[in-house]
N, C-alpha and C. Protein backbone atom coordinates (compact mmCIF):
# COMPACT_ATOMS: atom_id res chain seq x y z
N UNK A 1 -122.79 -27.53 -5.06
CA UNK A 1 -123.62 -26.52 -4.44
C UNK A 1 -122.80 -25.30 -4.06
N UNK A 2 -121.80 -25.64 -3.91
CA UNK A 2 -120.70 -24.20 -3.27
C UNK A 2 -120.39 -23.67 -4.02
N UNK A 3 -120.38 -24.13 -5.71
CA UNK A 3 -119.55 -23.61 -6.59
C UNK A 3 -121.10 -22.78 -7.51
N UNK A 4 -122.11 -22.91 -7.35
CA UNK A 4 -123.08 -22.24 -7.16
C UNK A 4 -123.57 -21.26 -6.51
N UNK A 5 -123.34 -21.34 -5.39
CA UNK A 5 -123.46 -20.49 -4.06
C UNK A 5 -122.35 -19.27 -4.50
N UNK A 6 -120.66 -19.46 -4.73
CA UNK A 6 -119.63 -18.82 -4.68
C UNK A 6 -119.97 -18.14 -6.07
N UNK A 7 -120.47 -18.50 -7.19
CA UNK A 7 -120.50 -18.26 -8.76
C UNK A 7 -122.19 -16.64 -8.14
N UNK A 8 -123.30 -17.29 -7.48
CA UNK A 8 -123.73 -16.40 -7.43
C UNK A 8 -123.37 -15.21 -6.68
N UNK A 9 -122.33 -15.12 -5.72
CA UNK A 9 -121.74 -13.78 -4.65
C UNK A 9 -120.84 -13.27 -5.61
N UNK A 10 -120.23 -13.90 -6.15
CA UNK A 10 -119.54 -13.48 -7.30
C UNK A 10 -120.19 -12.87 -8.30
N UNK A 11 -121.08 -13.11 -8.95
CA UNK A 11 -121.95 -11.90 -9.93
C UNK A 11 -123.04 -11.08 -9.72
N UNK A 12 -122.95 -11.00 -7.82
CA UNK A 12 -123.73 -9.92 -7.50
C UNK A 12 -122.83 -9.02 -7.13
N UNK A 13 -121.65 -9.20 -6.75
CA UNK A 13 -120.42 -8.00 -6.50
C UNK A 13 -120.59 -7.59 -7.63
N UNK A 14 -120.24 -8.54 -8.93
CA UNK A 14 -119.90 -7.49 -10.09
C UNK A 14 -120.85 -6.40 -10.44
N UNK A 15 -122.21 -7.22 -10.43
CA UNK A 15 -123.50 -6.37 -11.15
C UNK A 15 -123.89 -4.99 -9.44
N UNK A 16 -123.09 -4.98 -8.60
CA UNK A 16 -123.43 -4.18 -7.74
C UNK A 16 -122.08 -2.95 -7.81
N UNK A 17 -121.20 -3.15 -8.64
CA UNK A 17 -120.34 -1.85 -9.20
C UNK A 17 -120.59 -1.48 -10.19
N UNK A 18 -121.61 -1.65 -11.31
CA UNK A 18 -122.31 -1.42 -12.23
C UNK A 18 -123.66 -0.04 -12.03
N UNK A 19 -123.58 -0.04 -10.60
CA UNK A 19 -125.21 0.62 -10.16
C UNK A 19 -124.35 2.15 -10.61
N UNK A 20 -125.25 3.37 -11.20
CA UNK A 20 -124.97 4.49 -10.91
C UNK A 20 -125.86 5.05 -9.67
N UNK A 21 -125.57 5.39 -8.18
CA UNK A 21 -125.98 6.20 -6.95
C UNK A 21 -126.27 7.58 -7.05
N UNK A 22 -127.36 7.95 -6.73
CA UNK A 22 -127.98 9.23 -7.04
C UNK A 22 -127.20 10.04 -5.53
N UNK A 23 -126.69 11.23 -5.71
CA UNK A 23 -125.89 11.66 -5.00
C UNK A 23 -126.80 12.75 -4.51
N UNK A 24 -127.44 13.72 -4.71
CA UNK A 24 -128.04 14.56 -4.30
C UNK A 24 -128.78 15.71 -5.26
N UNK A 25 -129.39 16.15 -4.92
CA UNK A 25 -130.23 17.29 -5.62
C UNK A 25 -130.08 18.55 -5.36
N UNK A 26 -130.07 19.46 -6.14
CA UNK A 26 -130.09 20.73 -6.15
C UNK A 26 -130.71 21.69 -6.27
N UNK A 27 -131.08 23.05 -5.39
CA UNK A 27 -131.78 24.10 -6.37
C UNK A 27 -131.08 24.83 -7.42
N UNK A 28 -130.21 25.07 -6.95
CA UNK A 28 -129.17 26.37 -7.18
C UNK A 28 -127.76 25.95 -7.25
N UNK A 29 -126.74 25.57 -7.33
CA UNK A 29 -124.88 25.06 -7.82
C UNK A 29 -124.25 25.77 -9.14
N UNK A 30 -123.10 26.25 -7.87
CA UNK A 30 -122.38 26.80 -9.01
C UNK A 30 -121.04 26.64 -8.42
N UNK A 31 -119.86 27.07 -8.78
CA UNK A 31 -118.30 26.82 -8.28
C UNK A 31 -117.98 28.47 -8.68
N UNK A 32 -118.61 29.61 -8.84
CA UNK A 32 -118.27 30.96 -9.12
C UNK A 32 -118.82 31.49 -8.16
N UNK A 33 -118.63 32.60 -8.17
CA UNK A 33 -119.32 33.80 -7.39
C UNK A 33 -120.18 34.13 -7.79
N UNK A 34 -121.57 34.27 -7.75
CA UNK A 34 -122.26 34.89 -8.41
C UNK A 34 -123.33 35.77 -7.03
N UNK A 35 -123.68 37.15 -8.05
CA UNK A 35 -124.36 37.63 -7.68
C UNK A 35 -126.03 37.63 -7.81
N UNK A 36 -126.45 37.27 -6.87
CA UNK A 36 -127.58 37.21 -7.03
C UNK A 36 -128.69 37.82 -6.65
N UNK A 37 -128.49 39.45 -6.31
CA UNK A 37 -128.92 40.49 -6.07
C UNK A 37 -129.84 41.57 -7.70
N UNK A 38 -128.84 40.76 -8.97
CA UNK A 38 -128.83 41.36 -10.28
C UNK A 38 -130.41 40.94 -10.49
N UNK A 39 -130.63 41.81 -11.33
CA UNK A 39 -132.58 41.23 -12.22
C UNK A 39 -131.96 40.54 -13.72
N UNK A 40 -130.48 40.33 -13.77
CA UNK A 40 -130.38 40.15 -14.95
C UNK A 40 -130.20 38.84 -15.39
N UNK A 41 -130.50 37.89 -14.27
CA UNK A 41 -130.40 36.32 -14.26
C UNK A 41 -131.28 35.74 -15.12
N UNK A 42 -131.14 34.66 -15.94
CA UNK A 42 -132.25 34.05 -16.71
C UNK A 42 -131.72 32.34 -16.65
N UNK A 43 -132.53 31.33 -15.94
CA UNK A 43 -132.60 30.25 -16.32
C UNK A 43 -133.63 29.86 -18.02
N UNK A 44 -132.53 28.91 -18.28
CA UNK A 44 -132.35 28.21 -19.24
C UNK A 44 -133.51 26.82 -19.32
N UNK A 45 -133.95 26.65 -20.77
CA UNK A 45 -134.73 25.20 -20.50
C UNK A 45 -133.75 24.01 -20.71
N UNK A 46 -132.58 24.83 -21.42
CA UNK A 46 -131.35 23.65 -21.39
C UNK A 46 -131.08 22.97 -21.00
N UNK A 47 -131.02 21.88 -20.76
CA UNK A 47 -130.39 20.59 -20.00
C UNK A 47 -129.32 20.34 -20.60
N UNK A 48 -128.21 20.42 -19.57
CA UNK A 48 -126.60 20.16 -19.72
C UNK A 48 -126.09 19.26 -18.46
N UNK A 49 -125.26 18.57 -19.37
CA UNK A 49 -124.79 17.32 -18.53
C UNK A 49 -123.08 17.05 -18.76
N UNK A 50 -122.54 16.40 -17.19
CA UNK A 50 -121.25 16.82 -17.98
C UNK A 50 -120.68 15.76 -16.96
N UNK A 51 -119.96 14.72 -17.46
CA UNK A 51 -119.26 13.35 -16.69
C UNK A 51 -117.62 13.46 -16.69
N UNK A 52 -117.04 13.32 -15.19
CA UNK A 52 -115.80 13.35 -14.90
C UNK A 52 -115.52 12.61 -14.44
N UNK A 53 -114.34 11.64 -14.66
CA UNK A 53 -113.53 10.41 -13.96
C UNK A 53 -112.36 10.76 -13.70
N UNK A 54 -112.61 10.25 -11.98
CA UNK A 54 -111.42 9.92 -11.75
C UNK A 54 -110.91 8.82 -10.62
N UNK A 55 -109.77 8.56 -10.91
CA UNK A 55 -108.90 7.19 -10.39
C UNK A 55 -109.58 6.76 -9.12
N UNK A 56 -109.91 7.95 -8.11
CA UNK A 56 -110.00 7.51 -6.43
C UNK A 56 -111.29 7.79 -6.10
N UNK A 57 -111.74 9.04 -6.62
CA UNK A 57 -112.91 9.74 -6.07
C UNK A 57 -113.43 10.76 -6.94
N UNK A 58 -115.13 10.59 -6.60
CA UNK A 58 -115.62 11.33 -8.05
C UNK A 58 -115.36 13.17 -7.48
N UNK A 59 -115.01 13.91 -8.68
CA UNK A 59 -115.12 15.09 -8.31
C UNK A 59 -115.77 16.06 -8.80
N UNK A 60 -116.97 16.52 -8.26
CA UNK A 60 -118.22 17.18 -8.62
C UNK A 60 -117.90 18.34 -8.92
N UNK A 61 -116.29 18.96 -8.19
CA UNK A 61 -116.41 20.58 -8.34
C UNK A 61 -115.64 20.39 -9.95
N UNK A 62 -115.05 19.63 -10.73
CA UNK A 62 -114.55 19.41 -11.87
C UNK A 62 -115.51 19.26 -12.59
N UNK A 63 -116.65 18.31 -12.67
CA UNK A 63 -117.66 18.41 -13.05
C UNK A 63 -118.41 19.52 -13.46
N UNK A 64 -118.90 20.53 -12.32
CA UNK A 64 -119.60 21.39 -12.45
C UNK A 64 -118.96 22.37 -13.35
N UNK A 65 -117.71 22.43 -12.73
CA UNK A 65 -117.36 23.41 -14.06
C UNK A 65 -117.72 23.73 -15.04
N UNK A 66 -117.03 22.25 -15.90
CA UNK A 66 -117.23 21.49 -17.24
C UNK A 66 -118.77 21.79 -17.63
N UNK A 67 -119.60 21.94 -16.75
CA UNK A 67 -121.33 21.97 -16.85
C UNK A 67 -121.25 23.67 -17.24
N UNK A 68 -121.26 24.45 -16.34
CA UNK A 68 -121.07 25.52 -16.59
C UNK A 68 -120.47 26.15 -18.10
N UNK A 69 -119.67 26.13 -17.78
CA UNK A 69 -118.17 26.16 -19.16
C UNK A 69 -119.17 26.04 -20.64
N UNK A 70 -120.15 25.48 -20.28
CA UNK A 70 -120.59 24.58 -21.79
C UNK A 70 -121.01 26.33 -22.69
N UNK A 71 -121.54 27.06 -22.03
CA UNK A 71 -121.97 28.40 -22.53
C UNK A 71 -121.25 29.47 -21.63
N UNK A 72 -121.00 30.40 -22.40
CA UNK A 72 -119.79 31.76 -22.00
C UNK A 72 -120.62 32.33 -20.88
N UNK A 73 -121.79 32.85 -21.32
CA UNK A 73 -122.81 33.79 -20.44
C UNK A 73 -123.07 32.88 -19.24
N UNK A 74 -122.80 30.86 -18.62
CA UNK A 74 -123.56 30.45 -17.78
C UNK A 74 -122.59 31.15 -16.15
N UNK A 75 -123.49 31.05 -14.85
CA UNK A 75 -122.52 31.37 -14.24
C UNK A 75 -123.18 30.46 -12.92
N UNK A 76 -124.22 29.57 -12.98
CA UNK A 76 -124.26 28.43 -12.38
C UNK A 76 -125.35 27.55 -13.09
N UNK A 77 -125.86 26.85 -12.18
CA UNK A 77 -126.65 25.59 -12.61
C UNK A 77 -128.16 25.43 -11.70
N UNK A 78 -129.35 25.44 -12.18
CA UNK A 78 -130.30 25.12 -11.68
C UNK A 78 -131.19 23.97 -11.95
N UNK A 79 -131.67 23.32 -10.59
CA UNK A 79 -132.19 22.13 -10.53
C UNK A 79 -131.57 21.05 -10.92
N UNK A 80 -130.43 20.90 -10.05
CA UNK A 80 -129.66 19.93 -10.49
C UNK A 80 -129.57 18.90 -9.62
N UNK A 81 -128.98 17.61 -10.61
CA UNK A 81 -128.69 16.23 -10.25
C UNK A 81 -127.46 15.85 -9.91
N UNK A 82 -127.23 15.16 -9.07
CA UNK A 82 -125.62 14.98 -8.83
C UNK A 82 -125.85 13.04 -9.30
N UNK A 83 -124.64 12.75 -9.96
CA UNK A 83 -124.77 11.10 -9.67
C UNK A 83 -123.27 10.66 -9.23
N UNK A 84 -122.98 9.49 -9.05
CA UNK A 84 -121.79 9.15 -8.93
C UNK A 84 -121.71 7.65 -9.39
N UNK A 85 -121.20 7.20 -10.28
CA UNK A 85 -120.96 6.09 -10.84
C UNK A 85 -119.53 5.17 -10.59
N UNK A 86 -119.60 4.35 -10.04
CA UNK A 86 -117.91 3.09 -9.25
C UNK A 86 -118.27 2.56 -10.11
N UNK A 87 -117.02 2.16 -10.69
CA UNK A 87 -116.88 0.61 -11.23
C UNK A 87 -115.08 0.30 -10.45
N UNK A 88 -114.65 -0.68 -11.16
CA UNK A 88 -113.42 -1.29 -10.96
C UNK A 88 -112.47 -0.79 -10.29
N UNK A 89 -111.94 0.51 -11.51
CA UNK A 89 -110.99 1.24 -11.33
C UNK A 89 -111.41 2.68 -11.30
N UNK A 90 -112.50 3.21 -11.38
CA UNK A 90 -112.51 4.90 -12.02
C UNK A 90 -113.89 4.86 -11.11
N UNK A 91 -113.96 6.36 -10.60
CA UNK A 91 -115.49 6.77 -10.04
C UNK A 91 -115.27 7.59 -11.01
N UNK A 92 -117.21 7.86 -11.44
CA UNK A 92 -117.31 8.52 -12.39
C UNK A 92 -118.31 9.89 -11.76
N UNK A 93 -118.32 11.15 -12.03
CA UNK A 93 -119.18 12.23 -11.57
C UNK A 93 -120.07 13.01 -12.30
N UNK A 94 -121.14 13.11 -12.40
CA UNK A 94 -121.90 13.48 -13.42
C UNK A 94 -123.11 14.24 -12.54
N UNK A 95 -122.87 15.46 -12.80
CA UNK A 95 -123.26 16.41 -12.66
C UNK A 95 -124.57 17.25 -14.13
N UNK A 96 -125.89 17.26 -13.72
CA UNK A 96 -126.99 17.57 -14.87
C UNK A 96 -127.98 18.60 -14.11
N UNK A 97 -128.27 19.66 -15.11
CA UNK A 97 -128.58 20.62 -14.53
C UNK A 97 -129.62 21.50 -15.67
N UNK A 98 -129.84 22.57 -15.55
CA UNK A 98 -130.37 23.77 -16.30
C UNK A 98 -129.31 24.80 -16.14
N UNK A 99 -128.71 25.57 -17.11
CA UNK A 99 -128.12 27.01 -17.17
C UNK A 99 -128.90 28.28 -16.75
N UNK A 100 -127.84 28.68 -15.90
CA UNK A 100 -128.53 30.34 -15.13
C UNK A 100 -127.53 31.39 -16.06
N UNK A 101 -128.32 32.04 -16.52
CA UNK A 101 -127.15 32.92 -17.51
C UNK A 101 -127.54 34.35 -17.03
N UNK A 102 -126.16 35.30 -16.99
CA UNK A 102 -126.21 36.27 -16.22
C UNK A 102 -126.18 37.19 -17.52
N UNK A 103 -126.86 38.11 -17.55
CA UNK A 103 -126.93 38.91 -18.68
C UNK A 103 -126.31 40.08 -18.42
N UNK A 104 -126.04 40.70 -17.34
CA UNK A 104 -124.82 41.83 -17.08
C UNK A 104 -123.80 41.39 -17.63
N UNK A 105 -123.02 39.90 -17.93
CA UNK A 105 -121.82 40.14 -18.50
C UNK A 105 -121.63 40.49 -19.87
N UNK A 106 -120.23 40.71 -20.11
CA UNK A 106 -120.11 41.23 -22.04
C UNK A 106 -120.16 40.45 -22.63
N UNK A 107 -121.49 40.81 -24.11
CA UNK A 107 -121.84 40.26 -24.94
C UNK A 107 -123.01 39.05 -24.79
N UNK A 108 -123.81 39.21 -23.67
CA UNK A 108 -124.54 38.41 -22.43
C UNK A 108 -126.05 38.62 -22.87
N UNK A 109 -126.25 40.33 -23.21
CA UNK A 109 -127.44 40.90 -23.19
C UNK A 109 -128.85 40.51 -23.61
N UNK A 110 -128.31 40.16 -24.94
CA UNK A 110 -129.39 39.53 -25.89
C UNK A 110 -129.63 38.31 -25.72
N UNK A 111 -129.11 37.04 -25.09
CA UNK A 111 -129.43 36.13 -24.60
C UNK A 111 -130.75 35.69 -23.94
């Protein structure tokens, strides 16, 4: 009976570092400056997603970047998802969003 008992605490730890935790929601995230005074802003129907690991702790502002980064013209992220995924050894950060693309910058316009 114990070795039952111990076998099931044992494969609910495991299957409970398996969960990905919904971290928070967003309107608006970005890691730049942006101005948001311009008329020249345009969200995107894009959905971009972008997963970072690391050793100790997940890091969202690495993440977001990487989200950003994906297009030259983006200069943040709208309606976004934050998650955070543990397992063993690695938290994982995953950051999903829509692109805000600023059309004042060069080569931006026609976008």
């Amino acid at each position: 009976m114990k070795l039952k008992l111990s076998s099931i605490v044992l494969m609910s730890i495991i299957l409970a570092g398996c969960v990905t935790h919904r971290v928070g929601g967003y309107t608006l995230m970005s890691s730049k400056n942006v101005n948001l005074n311009t008329g020249k802003l345009m969200t995107t129907m894009e959905r971009v997603r972008e997963v970072h690991t690391n050793l100790n702790y997940a890091r969202f502002d690495e993440a977001t970047d990487r989200t950003i980064q994906t297009n030259k013209c983006a200069v943040a992220l709208s309606d976004v998802e934050t998650y955070a995924k543990p397992s063993f050894i690695t938290v994982t950060a995953i950051v999903e969003g829509n692109l805000v693309i600023d059309r004042n910058l060069p080569g931006c316009a026609a976008k």
